[in-house]
Structure formats: structure tokens, C-alpha cells
Protein backbone atom coordinates (compact mmCIF):
# COMPACT_ATOMS: atom_id res chain seq x y z
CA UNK A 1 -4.90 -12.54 6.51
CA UNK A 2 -1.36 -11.94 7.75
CA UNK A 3 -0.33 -13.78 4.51
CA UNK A 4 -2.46 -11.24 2.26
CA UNK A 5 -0.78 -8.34 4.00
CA UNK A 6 3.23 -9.52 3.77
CA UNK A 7 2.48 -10.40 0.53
CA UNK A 8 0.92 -7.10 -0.73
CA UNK A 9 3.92 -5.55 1.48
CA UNK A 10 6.62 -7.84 -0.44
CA UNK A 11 4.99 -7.05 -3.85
CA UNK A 12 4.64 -3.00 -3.54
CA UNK A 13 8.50 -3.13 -2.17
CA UNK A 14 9.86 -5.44 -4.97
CA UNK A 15 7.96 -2.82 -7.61
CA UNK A 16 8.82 0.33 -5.92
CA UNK A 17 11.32 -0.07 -2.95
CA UNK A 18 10.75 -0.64 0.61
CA UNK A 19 10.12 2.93 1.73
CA UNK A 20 6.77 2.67 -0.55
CA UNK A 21 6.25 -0.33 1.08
CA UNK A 22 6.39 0.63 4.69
CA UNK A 23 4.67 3.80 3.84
CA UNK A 24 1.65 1.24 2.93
CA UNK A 25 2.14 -0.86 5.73
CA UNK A 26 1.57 2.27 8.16
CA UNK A 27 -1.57 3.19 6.16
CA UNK A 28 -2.67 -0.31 6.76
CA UNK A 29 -2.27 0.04 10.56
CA UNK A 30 -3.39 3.25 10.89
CA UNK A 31 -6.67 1.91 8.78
CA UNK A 32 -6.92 -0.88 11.55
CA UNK A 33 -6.58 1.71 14.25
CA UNK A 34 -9.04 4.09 13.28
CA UNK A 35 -11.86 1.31 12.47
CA UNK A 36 -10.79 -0.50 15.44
CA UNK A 37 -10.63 -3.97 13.89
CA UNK A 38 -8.75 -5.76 11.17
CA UNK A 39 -8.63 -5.17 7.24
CA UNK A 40 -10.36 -8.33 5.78
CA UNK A 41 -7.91 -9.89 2.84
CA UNK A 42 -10.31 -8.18 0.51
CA UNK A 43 -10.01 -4.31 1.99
CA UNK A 44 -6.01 -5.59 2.09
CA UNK A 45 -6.05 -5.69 -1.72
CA UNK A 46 -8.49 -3.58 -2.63
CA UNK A 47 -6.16 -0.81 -0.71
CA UNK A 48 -3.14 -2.68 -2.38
CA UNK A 49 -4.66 -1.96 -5.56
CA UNK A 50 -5.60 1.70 -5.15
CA UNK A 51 -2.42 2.81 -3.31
CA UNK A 52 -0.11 1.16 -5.86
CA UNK A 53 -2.30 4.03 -8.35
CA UNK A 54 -1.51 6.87 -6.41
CA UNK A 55 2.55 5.84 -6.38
CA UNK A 56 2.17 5.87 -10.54
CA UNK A 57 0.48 9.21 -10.14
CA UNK A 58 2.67 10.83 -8.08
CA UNK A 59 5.59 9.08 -10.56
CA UNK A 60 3.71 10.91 -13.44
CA UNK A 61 3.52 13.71 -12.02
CA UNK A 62 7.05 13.94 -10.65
CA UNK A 63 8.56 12.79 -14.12
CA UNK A 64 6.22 15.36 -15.82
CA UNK A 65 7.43 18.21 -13.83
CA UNK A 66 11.11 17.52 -14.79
């Protein structure tokens, strides 16, 4: 599991810098916190997946406003 996490870490900072991927390491422990047990590999990459869609919105949306 620890592997699944550094790895979706490593890949969200080599695509869009490490302070996107600490901001998704924090959600990860604050998603472990609040459900008081750990992400399985599969809620890892499933929120992987989904948070890597909000950074392109928020890109879009950025880019589109200049």
C-alpha cells in the first residue's frame, strides 16, 4: 500500500511539481484521519485519478482567465 501511495505521490510531482504533490499527499492523510483507517491501494488511485482532474481544471481555468 505504501508503494501505491509514493508512487501516485512520485507520478502527480513528476507531471505537475512537488507542491501538487504534497498538496495530495495531505489530502491523503487527512482522508485517513477522518475515516480513521487506511486508504486501500484502490481508494489511493481512484483519488489519484480524480485529483489529478481537478489540477487540469483549475489549469483550464487559470489559462482561460489570462
Amino acid at each position: 500500500m505504501n508503494d501505491t501511495r509514493e508512487k501516485c505521490i512520485q507520478e502527480l510531482a513528476n507531471k505537475h511539481g512537488r507542491h501538487i504533490s504534497h498538496r495530495f499527499e495531505r489530502m491523503l492523510e487527512n482522508r485517513e484521519q477522518a475515516e480513521g483507517k487506511q486508504l486501500t491501494v484502490e481508494e489511493i488511485e481512484g483519488l489519484k485519478i480524480q485529483f489529478d482532474k481537478e489540477i487540469y481544471r483549475e489549469l483550464l481555468v487559470k489559462g482561460a482567465g489570462k
